[in-house]
PDB file of N, CA and C in Angstrom:
ATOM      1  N   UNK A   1       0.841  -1.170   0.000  1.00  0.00           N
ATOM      2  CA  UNK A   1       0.000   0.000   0.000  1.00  0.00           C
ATOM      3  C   UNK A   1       0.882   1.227   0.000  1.00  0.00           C
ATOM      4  N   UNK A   2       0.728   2.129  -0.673  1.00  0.00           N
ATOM      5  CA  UNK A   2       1.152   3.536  -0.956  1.00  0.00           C
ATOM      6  C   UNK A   2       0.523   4.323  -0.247  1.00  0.00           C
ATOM      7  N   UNK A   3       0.570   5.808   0.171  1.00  0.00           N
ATOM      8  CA  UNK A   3       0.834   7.050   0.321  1.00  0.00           C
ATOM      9  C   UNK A   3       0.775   8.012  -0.003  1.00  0.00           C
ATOM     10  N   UNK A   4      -0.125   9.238  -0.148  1.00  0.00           N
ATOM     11  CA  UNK A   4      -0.131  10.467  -0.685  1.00  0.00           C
ATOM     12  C   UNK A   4       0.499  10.891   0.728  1.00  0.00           C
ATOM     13  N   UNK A   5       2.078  11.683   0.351  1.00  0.00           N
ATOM     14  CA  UNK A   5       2.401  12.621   1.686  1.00  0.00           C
ATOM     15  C   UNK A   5       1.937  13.813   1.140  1.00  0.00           C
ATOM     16  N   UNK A   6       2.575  14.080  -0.060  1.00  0.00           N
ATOM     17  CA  UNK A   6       1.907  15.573   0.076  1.00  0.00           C
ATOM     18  C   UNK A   6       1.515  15.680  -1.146  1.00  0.00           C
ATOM     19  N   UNK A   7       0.033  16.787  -1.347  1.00  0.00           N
ATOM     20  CA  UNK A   7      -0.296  16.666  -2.748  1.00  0.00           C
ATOM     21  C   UNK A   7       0.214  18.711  -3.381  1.00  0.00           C
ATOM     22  N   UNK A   8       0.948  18.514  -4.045  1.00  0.00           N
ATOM     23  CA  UNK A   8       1.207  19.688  -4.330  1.00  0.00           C
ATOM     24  C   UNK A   8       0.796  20.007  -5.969  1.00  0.00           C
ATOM     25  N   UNK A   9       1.352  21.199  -6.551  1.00  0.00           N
ATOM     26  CA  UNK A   9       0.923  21.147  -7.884  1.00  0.00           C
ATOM     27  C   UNK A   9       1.541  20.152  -9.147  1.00  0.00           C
ATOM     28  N   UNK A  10       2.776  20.074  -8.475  1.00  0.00           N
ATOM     29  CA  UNK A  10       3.035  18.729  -9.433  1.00  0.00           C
ATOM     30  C   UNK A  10       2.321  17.766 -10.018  1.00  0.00           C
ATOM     31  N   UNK A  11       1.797  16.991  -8.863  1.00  0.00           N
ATOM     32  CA  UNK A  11       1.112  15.943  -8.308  1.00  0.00           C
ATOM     33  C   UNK A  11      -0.542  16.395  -9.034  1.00  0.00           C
ATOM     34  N   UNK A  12      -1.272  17.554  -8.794  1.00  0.00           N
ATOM     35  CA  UNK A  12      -2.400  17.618  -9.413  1.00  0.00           C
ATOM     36  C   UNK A  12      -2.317  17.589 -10.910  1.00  0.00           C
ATOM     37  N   UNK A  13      -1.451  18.208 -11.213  1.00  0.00           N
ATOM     38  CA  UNK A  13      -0.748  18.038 -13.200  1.00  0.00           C
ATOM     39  C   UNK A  13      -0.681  17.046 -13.532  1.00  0.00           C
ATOM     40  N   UNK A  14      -0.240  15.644 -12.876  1.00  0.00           N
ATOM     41  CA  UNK A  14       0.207  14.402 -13.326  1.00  0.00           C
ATOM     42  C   UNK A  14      -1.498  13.679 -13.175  1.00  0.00           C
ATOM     43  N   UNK A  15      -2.190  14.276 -11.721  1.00  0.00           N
ATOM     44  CA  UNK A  15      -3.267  13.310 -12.236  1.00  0.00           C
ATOM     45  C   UNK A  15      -4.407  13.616 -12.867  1.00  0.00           C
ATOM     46  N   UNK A  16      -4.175  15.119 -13.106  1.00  0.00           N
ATOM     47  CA  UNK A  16      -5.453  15.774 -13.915  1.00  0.00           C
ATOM     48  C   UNK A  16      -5.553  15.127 -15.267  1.00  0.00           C
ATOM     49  N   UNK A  17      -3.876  15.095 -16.189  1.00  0.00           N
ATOM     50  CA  UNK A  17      -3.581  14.127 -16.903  1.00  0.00           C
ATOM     51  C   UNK A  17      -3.790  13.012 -17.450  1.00  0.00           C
ATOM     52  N   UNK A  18      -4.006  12.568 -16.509  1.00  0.00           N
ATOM     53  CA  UNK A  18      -4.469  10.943 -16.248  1.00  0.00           C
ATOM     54  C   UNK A  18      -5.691  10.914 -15.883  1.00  0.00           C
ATOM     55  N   UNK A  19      -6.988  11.843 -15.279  1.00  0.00           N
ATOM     56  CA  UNK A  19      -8.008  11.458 -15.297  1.00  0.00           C
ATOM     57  C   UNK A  19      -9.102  11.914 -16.490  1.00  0.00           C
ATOM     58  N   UNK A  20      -8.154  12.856 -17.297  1.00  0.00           N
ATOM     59  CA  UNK A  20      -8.293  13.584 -18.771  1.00  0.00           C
ATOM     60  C   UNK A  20      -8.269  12.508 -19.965  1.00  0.00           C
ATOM     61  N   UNK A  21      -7.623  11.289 -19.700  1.00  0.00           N
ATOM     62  CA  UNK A  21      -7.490  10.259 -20.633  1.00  0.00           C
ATOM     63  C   UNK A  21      -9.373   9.738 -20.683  1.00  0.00           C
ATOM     64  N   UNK A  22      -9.584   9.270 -19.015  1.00  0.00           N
ATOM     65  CA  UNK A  22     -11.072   8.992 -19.186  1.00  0.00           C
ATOM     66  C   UNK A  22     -12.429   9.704 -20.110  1.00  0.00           C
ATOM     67  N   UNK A  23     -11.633  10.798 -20.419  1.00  0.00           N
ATOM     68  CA  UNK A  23     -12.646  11.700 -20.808  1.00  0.00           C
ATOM     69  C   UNK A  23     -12.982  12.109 -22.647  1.00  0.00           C
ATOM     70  N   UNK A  24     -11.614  11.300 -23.363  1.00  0.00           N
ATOM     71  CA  UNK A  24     -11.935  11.115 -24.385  1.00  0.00           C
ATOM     72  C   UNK A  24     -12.329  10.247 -25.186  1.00  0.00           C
ATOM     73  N   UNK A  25     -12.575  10.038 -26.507  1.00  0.00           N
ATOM     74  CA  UNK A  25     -13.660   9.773 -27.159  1.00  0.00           C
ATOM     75  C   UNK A  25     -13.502   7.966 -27.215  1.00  0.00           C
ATOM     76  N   UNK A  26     -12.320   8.045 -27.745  1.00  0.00           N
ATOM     77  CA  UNK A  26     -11.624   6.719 -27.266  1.00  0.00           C
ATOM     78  C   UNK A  26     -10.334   5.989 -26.229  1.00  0.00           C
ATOM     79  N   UNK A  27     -11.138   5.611 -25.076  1.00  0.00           N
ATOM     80  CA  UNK A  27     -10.250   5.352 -24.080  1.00  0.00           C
ATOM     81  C   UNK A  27      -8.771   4.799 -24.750  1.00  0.00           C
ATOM     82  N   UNK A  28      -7.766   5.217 -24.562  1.00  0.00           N
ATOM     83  CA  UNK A  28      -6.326   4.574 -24.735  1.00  0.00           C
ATOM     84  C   UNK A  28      -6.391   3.866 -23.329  1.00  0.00           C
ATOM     85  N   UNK A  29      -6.537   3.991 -22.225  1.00  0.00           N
ATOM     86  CA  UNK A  29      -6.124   3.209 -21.007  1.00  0.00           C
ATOM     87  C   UNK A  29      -6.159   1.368 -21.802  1.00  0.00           C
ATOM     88  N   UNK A  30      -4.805   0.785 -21.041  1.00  0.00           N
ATOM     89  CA  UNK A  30      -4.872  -0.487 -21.412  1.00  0.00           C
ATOM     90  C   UNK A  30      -4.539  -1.687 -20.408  1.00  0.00           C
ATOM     91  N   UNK A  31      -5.035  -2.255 -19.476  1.00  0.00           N
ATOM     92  CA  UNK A  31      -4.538  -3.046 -18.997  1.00  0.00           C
ATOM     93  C   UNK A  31      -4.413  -4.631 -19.231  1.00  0.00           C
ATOM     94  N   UNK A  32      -3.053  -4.694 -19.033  1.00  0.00           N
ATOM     95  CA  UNK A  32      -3.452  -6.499 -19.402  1.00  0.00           C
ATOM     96  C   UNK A  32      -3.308  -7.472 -18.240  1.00  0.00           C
ATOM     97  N   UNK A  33      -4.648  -7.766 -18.267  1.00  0.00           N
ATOM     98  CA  UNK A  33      -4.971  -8.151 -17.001  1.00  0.00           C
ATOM     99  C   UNK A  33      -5.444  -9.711 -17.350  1.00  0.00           C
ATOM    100  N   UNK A  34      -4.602 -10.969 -16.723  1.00  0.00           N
ATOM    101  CA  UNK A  34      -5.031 -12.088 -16.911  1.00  0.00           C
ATOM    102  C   UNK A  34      -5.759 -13.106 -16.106  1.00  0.00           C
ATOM    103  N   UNK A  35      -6.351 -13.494 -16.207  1.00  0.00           N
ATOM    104  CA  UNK A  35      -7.621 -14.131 -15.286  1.00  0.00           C
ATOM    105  C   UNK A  35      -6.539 -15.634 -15.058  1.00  0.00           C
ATOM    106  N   UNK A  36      -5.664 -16.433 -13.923  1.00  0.00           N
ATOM    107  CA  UNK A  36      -5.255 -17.057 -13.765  1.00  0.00           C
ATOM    108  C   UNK A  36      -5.061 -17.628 -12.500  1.00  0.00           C
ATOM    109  N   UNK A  37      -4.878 -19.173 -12.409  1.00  0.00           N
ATOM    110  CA  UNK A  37      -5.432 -19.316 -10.999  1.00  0.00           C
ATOM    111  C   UNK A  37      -3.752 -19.334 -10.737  1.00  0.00           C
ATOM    112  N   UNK A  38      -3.708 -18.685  -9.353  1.00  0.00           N
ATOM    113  CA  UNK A  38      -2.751 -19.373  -8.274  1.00  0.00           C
ATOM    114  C   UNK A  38      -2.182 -20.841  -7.642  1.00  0.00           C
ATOM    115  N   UNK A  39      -1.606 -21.747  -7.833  1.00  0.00           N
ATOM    116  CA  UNK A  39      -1.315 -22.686  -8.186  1.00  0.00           C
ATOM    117  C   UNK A  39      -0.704 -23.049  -6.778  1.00  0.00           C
ATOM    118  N   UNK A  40       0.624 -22.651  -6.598  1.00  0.00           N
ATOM    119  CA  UNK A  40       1.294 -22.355  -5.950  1.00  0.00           C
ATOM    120  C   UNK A  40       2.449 -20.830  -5.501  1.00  0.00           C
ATOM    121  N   UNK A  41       3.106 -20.667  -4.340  1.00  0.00           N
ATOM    122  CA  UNK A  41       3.973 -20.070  -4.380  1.00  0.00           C
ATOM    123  C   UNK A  41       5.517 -19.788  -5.162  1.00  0.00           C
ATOM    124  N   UNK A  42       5.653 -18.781  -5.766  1.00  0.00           N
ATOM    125  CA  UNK A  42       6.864 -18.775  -5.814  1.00  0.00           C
ATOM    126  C   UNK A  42       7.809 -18.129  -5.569  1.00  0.00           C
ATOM    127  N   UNK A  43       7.806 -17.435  -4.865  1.00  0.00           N
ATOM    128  CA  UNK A  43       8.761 -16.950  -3.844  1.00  0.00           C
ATOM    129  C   UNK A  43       8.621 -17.376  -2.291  1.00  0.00           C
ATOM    130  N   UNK A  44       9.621 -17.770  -1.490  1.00  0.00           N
ATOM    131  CA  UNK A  44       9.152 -18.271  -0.280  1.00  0.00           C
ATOM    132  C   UNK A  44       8.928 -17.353   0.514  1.00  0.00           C
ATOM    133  N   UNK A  45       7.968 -17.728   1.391  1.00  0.00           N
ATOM    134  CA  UNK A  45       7.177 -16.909   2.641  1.00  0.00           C
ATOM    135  C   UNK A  45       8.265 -16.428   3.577  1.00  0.00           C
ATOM    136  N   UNK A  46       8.168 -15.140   3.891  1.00  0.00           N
ATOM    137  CA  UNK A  46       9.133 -14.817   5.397  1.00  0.00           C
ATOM    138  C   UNK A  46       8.444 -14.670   6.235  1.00  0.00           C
ATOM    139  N   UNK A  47       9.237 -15.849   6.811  1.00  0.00           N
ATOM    140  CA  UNK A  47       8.418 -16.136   8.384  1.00  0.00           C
ATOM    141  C   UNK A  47       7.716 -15.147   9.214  1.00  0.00           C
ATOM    142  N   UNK A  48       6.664 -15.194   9.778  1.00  0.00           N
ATOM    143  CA  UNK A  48       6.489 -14.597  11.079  1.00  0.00           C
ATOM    144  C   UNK A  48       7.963 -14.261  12.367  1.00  0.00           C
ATOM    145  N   UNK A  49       7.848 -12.830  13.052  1.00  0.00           N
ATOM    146  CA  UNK A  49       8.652 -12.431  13.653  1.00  0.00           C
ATOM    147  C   UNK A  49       7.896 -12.190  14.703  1.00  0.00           C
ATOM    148  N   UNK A  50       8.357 -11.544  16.299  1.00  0.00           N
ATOM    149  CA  UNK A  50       8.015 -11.256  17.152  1.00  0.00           C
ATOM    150  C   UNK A  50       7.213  -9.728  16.450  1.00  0.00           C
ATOM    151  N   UNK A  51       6.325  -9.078  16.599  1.00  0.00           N
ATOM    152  CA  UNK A  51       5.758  -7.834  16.162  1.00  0.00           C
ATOM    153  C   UNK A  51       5.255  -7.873  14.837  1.00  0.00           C
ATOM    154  N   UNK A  52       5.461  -8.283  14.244  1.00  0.00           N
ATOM    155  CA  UNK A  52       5.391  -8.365  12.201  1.00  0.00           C
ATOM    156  C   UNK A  52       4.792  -9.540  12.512  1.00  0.00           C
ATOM    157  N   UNK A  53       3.749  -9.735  10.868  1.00  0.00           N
ATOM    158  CA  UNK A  53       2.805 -10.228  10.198  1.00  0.00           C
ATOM    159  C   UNK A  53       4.071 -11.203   9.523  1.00  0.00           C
ATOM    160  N   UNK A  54       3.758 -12.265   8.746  1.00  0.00           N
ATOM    161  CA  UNK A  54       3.735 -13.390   7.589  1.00  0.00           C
ATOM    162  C   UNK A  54       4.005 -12.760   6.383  1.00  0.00           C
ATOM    163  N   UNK A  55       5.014 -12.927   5.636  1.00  0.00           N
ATOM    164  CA  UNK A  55       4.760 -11.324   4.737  1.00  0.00           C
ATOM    165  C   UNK A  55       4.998 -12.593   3.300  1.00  0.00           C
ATOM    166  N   UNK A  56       4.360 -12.379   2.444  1.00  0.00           N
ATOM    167  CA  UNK A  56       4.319 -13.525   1.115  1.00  0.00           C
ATOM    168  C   UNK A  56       3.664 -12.710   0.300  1.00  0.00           C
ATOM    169  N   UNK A  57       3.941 -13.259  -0.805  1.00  0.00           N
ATOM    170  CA  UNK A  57       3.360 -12.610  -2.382  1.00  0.00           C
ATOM    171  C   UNK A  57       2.415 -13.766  -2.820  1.00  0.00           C
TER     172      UNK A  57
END
């Protein structure tokens, strides 16, 4: 999970930008997004610690 620390004018330029794409005639947005099952792991799990969560992908 990410973070907005600070939203300044930069930051409104980049997403005015980007919410300006929604707004024309033909969306360019593209995601490639694949519908696939999870099988197994592949990267191994790091353990649980005293204070910290199970942390895995």
């Amino acid at each position: 999970m990410w973070c907005i620390v600070k939203i300044n004018n930069e930051y409104r330029k980049r997403m005015h930008r980007c919410l300006k794409l929604y707004d024309e005639e033909y969306q360019i947005i593209c995601f490639d997004e694949k519908h696939k099952q999870l099988i197994d792991d592949l990267k191994p799990k790091i353990p649980m610690k005293m204070g910290y969560y199970e942390k895995y992908d």
